[in-house]
PDB file of N, CA and C in Angstrom:
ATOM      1  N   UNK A   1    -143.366  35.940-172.923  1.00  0.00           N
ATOM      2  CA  UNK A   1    -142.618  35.136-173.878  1.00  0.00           C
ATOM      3  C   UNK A   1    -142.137  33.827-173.249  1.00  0.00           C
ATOM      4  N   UNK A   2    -141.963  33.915-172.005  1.00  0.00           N
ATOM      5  CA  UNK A   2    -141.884  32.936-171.422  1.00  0.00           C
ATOM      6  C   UNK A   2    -142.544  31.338-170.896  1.00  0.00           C
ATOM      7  N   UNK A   3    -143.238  32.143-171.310  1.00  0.00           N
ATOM      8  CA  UNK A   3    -144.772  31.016-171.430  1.00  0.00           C
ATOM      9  C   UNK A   3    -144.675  30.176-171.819  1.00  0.00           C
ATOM     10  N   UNK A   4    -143.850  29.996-172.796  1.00  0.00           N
ATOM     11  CA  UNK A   4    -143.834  28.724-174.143  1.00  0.00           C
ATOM     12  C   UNK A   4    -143.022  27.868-173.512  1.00  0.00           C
ATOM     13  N   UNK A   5    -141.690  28.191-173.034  1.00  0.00           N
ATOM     14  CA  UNK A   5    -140.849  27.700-172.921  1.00  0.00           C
ATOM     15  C   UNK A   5    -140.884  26.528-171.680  1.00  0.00           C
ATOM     16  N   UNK A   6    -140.680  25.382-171.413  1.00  0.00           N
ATOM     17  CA  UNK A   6    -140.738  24.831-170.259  1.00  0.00           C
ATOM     18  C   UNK A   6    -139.343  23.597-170.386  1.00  0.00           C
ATOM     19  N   UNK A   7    -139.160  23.130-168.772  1.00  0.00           N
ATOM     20  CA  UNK A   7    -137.961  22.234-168.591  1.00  0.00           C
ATOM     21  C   UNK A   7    -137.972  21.585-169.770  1.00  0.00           C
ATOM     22  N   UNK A   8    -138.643  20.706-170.108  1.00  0.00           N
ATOM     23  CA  UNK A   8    -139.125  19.672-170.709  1.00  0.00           C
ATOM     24  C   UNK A   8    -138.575  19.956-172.230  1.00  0.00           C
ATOM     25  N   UNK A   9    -139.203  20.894-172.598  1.00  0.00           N
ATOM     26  CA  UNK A   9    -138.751  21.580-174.039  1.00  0.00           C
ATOM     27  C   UNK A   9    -137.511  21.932-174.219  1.00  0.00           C
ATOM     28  N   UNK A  10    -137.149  22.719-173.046  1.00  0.00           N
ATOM     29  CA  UNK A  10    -135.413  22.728-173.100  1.00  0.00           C
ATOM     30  C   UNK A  10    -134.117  21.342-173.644  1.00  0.00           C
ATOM     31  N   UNK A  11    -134.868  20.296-172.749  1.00  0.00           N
ATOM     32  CA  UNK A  11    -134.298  18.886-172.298  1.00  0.00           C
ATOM     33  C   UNK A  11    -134.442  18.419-173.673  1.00  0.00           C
ATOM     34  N   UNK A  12    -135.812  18.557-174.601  1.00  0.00           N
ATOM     35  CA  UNK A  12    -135.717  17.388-175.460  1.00  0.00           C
ATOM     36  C   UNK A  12    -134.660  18.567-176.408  1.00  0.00           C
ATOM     37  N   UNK A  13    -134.896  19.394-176.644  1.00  0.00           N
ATOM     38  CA  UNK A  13    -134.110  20.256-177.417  1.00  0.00           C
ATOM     39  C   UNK A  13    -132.603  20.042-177.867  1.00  0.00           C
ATOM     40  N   UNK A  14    -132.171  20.320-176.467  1.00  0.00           N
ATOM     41  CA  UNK A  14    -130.483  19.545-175.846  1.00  0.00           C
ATOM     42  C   UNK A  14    -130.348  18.437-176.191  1.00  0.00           C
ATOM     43  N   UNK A  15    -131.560  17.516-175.964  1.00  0.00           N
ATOM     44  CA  UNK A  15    -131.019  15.863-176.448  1.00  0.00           C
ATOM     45  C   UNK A  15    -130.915  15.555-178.103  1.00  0.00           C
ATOM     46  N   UNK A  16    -131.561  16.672-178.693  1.00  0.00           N
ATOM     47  CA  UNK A  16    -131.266  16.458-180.324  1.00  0.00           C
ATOM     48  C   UNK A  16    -130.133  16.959-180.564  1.00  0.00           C
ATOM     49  N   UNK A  17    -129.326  17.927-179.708  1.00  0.00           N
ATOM     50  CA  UNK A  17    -128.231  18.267-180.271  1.00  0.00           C
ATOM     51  C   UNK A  17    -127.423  17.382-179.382  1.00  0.00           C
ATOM     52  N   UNK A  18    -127.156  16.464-178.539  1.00  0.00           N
ATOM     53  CA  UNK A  18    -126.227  15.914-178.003  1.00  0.00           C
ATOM     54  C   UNK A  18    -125.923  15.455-176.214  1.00  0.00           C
ATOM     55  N   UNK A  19    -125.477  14.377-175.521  1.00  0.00           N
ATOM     56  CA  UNK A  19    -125.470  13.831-174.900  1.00  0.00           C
ATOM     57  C   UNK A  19    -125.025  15.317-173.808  1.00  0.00           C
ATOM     58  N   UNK A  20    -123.923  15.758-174.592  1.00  0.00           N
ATOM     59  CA  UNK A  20    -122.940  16.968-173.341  1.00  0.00           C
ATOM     60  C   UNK A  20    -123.823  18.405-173.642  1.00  0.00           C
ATOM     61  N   UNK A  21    -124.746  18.626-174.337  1.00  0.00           N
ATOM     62  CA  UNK A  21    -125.875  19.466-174.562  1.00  0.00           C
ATOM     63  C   UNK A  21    -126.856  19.254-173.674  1.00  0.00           C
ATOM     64  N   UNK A  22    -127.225  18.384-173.613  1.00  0.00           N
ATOM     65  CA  UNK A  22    -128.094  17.982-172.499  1.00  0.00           C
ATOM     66  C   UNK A  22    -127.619  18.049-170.969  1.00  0.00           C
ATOM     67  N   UNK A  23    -126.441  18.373-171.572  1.00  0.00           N
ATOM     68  CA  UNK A  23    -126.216  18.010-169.267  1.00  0.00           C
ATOM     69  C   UNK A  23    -126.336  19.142-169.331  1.00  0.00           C
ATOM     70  N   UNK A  24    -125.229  20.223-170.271  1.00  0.00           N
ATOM     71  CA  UNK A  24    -125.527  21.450-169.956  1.00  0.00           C
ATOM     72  C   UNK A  24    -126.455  22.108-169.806  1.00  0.00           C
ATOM     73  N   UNK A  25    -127.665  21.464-170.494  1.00  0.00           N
ATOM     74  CA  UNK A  25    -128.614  22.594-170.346  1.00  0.00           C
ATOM     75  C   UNK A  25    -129.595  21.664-168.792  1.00  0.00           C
ATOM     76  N   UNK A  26    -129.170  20.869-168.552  1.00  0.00           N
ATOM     77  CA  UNK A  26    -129.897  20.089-167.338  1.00  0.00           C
ATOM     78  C   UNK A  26    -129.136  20.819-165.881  1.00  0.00           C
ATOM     79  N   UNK A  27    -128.065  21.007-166.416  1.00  0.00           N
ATOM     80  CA  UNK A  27    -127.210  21.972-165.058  1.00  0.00           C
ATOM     81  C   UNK A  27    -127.824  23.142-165.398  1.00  0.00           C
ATOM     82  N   UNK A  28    -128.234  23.724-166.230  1.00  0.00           N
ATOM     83  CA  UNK A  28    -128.865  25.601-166.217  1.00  0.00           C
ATOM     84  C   UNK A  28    -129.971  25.168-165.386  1.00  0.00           C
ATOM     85  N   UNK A  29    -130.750  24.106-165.310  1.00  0.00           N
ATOM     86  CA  UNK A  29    -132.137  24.125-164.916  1.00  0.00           C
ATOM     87  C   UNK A  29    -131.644  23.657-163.385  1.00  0.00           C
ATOM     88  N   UNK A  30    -131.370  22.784-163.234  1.00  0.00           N
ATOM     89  CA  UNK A  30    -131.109  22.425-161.656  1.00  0.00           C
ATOM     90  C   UNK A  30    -130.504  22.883-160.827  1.00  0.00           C
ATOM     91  N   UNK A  31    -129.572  23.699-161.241  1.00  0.00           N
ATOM     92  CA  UNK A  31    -129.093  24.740-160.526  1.00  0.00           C
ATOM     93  C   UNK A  31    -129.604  26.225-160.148  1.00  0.00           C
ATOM     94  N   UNK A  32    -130.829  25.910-160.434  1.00  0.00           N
ATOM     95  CA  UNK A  32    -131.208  27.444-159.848  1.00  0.00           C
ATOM     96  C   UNK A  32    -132.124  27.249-158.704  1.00  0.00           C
ATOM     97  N   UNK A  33    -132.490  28.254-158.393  1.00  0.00           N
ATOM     98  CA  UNK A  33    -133.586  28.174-157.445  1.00  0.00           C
ATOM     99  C   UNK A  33    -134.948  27.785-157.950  1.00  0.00           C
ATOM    100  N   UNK A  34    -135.365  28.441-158.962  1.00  0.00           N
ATOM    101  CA  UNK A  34    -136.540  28.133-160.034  1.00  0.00           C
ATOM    102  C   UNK A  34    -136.083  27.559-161.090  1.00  0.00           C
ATOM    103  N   UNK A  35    -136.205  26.531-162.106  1.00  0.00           N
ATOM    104  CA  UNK A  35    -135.909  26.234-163.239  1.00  0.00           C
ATOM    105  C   UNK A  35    -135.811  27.276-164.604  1.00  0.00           C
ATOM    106  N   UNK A  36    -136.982  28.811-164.090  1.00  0.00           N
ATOM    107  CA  UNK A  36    -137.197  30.028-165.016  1.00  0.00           C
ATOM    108  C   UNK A  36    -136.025  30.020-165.086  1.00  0.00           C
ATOM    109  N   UNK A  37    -135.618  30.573-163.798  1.00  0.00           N
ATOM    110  CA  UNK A  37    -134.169  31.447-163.936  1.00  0.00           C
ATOM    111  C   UNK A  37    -132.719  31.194-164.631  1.00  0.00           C
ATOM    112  N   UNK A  38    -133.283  29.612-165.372  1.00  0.00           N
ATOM    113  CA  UNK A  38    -132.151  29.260-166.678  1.00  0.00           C
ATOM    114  C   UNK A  38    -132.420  28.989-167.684  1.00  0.00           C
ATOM    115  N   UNK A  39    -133.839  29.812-167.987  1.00  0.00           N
ATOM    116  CA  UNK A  39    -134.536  29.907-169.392  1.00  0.00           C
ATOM    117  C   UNK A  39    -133.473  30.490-170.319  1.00  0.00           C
ATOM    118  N   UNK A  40    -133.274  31.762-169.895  1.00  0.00           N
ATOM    119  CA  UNK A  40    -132.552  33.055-170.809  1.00  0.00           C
ATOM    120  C   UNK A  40    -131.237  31.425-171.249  1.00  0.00           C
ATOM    121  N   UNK A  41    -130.681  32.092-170.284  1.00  0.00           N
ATOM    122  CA  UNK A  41    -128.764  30.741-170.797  1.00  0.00           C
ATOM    123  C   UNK A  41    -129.509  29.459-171.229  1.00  0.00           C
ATOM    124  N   UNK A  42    -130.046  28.847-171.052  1.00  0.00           N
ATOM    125  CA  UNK A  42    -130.354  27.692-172.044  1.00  0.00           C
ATOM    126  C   UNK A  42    -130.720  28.418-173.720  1.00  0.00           C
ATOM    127  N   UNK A  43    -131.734  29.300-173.492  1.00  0.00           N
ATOM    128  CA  UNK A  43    -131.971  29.528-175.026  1.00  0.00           C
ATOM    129  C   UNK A  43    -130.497  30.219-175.702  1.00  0.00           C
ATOM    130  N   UNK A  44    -129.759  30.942-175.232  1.00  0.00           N
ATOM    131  CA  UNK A  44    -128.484  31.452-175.396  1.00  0.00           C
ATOM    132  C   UNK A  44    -127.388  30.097-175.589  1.00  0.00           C
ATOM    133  N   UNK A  45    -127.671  29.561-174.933  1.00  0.00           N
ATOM    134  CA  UNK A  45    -126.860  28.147-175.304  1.00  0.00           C
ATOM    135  C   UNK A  45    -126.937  27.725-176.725  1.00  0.00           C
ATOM    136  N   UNK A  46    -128.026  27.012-176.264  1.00  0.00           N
ATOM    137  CA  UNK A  46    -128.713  26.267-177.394  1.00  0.00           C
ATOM    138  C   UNK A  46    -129.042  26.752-178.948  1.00  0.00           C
ATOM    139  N   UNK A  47    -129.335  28.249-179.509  1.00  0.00           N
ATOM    140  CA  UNK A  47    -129.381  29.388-180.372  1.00  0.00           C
ATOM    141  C   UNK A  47    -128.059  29.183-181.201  1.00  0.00           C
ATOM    142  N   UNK A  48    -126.917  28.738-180.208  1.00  0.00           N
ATOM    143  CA  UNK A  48    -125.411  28.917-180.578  1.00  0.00           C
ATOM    144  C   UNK A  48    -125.776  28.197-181.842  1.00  0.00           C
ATOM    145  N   UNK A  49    -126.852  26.938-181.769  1.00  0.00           N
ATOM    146  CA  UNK A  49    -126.533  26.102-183.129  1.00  0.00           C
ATOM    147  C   UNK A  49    -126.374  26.677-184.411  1.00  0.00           C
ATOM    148  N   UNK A  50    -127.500  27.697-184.757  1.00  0.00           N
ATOM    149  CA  UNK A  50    -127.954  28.682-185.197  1.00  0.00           C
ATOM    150  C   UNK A  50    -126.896  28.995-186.103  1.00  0.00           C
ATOM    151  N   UNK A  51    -125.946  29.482-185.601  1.00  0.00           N
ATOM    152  CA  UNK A  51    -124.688  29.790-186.384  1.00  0.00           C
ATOM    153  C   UNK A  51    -123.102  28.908-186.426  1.00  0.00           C
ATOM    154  N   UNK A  52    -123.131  28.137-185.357  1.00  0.00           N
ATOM    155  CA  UNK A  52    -122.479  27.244-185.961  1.00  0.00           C
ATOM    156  C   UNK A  52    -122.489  25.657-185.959  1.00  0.00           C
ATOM    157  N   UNK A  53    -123.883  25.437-185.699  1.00  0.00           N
ATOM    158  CA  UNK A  53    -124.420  24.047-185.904  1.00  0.00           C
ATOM    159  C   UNK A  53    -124.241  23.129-184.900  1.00  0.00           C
ATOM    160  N   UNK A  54    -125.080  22.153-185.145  1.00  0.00           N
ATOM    161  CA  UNK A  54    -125.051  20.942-183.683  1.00  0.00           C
ATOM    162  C   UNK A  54    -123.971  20.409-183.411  1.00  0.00           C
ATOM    163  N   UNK A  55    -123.049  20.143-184.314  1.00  0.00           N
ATOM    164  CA  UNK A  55    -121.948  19.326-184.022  1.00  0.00           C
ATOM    165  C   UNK A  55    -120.985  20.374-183.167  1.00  0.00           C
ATOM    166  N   UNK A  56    -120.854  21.597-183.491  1.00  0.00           N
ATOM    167  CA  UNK A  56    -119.783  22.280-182.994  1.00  0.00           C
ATOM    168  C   UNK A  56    -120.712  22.814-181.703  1.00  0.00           C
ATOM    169  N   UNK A  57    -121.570  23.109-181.426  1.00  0.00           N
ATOM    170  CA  UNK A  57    -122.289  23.281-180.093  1.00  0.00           C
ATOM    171  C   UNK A  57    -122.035  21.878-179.215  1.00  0.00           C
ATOM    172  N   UNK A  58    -122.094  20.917-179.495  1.00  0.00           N
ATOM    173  CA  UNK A  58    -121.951  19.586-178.987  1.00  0.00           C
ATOM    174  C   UNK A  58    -120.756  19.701-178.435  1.00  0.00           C
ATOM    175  N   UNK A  59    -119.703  19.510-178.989  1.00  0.00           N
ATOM    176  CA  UNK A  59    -118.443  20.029-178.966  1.00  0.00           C
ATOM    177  C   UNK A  59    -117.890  20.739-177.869  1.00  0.00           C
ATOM    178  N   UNK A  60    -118.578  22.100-177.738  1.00  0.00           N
ATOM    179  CA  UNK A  60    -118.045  22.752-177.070  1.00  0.00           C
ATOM    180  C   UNK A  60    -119.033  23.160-175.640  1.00  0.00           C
ATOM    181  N   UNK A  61    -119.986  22.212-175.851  1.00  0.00           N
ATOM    182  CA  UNK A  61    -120.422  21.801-174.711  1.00  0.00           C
ATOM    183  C   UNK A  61    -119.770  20.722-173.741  1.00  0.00           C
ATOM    184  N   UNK A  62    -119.509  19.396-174.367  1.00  0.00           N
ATOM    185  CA  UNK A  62    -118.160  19.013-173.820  1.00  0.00           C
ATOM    186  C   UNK A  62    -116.855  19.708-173.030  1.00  0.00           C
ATOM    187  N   UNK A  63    -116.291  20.275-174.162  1.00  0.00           N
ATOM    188  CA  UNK A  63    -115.882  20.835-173.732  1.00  0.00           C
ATOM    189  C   UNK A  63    -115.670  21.794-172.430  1.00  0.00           C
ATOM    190  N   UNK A  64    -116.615  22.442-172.611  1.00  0.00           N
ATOM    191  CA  UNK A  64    -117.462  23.335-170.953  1.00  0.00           C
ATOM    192  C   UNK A  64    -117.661  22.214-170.048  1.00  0.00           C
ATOM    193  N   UNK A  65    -117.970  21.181-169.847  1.00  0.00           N
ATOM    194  CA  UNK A  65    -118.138  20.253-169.115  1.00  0.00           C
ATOM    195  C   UNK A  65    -116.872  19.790-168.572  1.00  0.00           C
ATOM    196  N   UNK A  66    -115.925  19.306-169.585  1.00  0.00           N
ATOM    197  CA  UNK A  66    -114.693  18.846-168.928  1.00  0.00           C
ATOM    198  C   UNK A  66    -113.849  19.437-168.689  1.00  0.00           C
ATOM    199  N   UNK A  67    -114.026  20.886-168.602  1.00  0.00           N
ATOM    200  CA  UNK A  67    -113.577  21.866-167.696  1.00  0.00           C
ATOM    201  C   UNK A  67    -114.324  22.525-166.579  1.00  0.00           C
ATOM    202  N   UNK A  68    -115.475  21.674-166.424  1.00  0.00           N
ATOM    203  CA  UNK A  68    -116.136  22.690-165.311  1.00  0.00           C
ATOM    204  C   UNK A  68    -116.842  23.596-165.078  1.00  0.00           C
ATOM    205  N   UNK A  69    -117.372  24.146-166.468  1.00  0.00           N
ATOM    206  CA  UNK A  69    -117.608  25.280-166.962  1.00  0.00           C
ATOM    207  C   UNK A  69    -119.005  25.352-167.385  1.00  0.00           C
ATOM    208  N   UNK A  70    -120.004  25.075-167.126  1.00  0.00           N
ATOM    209  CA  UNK A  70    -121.144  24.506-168.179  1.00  0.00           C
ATOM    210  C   UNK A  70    -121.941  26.011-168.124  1.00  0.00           C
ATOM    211  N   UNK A  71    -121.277  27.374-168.697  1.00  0.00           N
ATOM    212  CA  UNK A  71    -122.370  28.991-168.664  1.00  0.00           C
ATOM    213  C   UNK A  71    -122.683  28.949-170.228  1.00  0.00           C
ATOM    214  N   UNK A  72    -123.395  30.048-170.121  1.00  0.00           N
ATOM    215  CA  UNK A  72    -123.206  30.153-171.842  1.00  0.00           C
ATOM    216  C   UNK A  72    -122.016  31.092-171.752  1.00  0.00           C
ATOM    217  N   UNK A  73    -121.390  31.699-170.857  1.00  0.00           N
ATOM    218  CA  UNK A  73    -120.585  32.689-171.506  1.00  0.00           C
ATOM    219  C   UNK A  73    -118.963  32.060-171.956  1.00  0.00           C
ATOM    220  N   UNK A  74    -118.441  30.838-171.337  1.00  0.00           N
ATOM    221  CA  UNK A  74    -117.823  29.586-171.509  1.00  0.00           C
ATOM    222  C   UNK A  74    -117.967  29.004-172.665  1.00  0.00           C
ATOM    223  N   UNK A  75    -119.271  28.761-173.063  1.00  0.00           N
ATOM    224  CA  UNK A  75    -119.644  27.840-174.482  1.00  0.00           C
ATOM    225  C   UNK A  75    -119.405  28.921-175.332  1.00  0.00           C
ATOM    226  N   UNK A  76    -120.019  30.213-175.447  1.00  0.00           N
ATOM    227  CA  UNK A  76    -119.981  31.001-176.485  1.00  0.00           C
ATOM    228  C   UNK A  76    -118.506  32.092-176.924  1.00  0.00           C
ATOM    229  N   UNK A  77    -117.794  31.645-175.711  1.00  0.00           N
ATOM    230  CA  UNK A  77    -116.007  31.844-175.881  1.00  0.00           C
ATOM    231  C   UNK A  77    -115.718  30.657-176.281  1.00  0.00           C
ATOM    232  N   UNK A  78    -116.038  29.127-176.283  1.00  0.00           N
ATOM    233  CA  UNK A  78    -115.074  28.338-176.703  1.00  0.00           C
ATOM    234  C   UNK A  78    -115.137  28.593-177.858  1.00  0.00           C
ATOM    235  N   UNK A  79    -116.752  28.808-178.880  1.00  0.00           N
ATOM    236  CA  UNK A  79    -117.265  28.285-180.199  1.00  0.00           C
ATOM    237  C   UNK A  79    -116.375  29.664-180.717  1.00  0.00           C
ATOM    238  N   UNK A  80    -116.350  31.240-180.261  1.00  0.00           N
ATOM    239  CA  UNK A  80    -115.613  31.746-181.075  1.00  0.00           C
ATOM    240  C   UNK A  80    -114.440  31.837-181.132  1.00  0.00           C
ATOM    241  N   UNK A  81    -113.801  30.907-180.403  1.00  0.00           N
ATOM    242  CA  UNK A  81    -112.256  30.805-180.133  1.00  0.00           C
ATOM    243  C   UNK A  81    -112.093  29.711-180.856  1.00  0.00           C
ATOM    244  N   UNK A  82    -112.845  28.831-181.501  1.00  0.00           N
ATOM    245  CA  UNK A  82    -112.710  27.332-182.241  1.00  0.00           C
ATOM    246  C   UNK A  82    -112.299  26.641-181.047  1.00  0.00           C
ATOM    247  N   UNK A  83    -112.030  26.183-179.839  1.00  0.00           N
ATOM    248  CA  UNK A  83    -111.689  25.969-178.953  1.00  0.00           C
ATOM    249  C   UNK A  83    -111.858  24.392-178.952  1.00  0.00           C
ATOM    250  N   UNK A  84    -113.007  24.299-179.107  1.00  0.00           N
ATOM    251  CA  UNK A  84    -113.967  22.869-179.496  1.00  0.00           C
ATOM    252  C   UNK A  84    -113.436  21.961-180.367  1.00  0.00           C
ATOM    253  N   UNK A  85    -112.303  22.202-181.414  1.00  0.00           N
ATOM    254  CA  UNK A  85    -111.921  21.630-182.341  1.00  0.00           C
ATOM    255  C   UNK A  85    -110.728  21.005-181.523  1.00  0.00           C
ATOM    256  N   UNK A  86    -110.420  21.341-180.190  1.00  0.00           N
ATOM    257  CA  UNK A  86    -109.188  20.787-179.717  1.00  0.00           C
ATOM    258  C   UNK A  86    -109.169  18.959-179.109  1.00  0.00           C
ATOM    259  N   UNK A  87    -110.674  19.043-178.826  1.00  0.00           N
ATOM    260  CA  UNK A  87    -111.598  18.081-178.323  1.00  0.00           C
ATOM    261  C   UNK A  87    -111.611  16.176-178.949  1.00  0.00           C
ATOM    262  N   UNK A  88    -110.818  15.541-178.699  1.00  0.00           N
ATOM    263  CA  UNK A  88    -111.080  14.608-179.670  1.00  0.00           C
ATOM    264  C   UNK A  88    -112.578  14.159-180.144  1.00  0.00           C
ATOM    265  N   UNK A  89    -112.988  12.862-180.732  1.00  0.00           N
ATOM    266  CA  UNK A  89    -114.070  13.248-181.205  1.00  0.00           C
ATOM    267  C   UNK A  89    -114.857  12.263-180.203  1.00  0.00           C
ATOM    268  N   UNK A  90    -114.175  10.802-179.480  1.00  0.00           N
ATOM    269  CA  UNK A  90    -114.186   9.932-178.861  1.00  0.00           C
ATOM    270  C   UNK A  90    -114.474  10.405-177.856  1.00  0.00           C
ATOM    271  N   UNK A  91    -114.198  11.863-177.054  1.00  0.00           N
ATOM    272  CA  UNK A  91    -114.823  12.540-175.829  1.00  0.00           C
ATOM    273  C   UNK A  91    -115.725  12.986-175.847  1.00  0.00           C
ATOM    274  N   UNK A  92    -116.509  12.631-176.332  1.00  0.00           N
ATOM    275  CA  UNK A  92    -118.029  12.846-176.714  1.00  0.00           C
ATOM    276  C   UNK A  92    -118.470  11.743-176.484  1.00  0.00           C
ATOM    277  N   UNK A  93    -119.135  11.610-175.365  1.00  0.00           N
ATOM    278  CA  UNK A  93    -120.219  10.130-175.273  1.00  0.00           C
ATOM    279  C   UNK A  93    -121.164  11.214-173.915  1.00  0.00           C
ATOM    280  N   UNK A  94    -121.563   9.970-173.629  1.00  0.00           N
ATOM    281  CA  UNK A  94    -122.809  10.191-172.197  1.00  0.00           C
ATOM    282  C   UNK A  94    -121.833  11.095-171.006  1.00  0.00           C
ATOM    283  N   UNK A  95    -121.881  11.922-170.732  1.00  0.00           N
ATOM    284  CA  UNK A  95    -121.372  12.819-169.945  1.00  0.00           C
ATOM    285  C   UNK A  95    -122.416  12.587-168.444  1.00  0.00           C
ATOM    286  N   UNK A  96    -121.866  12.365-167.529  1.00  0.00           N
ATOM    287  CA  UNK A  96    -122.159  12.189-166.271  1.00  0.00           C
ATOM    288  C   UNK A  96    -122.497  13.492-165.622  1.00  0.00           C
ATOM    289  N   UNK A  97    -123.531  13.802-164.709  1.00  0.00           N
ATOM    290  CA  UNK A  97    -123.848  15.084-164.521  1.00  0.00           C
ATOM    291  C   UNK A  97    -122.702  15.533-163.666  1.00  0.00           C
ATOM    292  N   UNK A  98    -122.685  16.821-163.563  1.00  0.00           N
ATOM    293  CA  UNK A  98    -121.597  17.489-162.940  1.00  0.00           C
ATOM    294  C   UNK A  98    -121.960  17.304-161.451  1.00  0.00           C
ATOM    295  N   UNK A  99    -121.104  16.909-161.006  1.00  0.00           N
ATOM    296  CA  UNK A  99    -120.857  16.566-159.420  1.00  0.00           C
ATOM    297  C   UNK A  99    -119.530  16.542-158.998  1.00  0.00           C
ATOM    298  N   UNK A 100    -119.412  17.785-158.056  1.00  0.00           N
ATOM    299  CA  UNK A 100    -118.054  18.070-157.281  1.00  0.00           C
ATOM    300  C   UNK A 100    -118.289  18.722-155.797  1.00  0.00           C
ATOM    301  N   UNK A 101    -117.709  19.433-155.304  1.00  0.00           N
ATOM    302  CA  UNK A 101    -117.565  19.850-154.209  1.00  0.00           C
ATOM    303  C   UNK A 101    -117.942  20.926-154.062  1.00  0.00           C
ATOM    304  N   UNK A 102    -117.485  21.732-154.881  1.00  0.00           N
ATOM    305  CA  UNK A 102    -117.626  23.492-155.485  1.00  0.00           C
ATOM    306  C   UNK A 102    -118.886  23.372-155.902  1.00  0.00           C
ATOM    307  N   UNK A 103    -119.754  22.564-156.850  1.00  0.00           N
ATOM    308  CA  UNK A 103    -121.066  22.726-157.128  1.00  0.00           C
ATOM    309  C   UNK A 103    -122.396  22.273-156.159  1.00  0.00           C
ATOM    310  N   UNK A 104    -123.037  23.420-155.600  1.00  0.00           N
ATOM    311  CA  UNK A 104    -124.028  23.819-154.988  1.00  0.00           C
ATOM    312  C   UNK A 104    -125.806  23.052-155.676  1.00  0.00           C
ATOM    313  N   UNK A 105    -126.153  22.502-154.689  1.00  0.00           N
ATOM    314  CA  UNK A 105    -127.676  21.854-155.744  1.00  0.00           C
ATOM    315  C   UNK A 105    -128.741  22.950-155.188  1.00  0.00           C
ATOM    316  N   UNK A 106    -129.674  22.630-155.674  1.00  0.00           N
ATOM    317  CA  UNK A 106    -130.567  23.520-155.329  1.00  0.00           C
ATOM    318  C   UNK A 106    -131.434  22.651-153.713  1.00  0.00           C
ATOM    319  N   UNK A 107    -130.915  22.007-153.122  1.00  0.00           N
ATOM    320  CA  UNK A 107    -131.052  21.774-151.665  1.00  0.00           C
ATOM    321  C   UNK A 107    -130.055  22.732-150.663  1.00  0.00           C
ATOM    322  N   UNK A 108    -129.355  23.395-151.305  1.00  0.00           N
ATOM    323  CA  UNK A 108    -128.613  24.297-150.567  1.00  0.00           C
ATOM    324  C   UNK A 108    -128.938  25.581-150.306  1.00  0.00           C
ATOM    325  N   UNK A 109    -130.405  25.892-151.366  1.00  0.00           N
ATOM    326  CA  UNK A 109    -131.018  26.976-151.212  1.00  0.00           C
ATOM    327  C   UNK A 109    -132.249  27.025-150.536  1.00  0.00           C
ATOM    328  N   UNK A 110    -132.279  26.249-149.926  1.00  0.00           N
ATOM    329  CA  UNK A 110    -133.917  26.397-149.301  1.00  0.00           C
ATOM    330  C   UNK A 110    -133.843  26.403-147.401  1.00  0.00           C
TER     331      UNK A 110
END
């Protein structure tokens, strides 16, 4: 099943739903050792739209971001906590990839 799925497809996917969608799902992929191994949480991410749509996935992808947080298990507690609605709407632009101290690249694994 996996077959289908590639970086690329993930990325443009994320970029239709949003600037802070896209990082998140660009941190599932770069942070692993293989890019596979953030197939599953990207499609789990991204699915969220599914039920409560691009804008509120957007949202609370932000969200996960400007806390640090970019899992699906983070995104899929904010969206059922409404969490996302706390968010102004103006904090939503181009989100800068996550870069800190605590976060590990995948040059740290080899």
């Amino acid at each position: 099943r996996h077959q289908e799925w590639s970086p690329g497809r993930f990325l443009n996917w994320a970029k239709q739903v949003g600037a802070a969608t896209l990082t998140v799902v660009r941190h599932q992929l770069e942070n692993r050792l293989h890019p596979e191994h953030g197939y599953r949480a990207c499609l789990g991410i991204l699915h969220q739209s599914r039920h409560y749509g691009n804008e509120r996935l957007e949202r609370a992808c932000a969200q996960a971001v400007r806390i640090g947080s970019p899992t699906y298990r983070s995104i899929a507690s904010i969206l059922k906590n409404g969490l996302e609605k706390d968010l102004p709407h103006e904090s939503i632009s181009e989100h800068e990839p996550l870069v800190h101290d605590n976060l590990r690249g995948p040059g740290y694994y080899r």
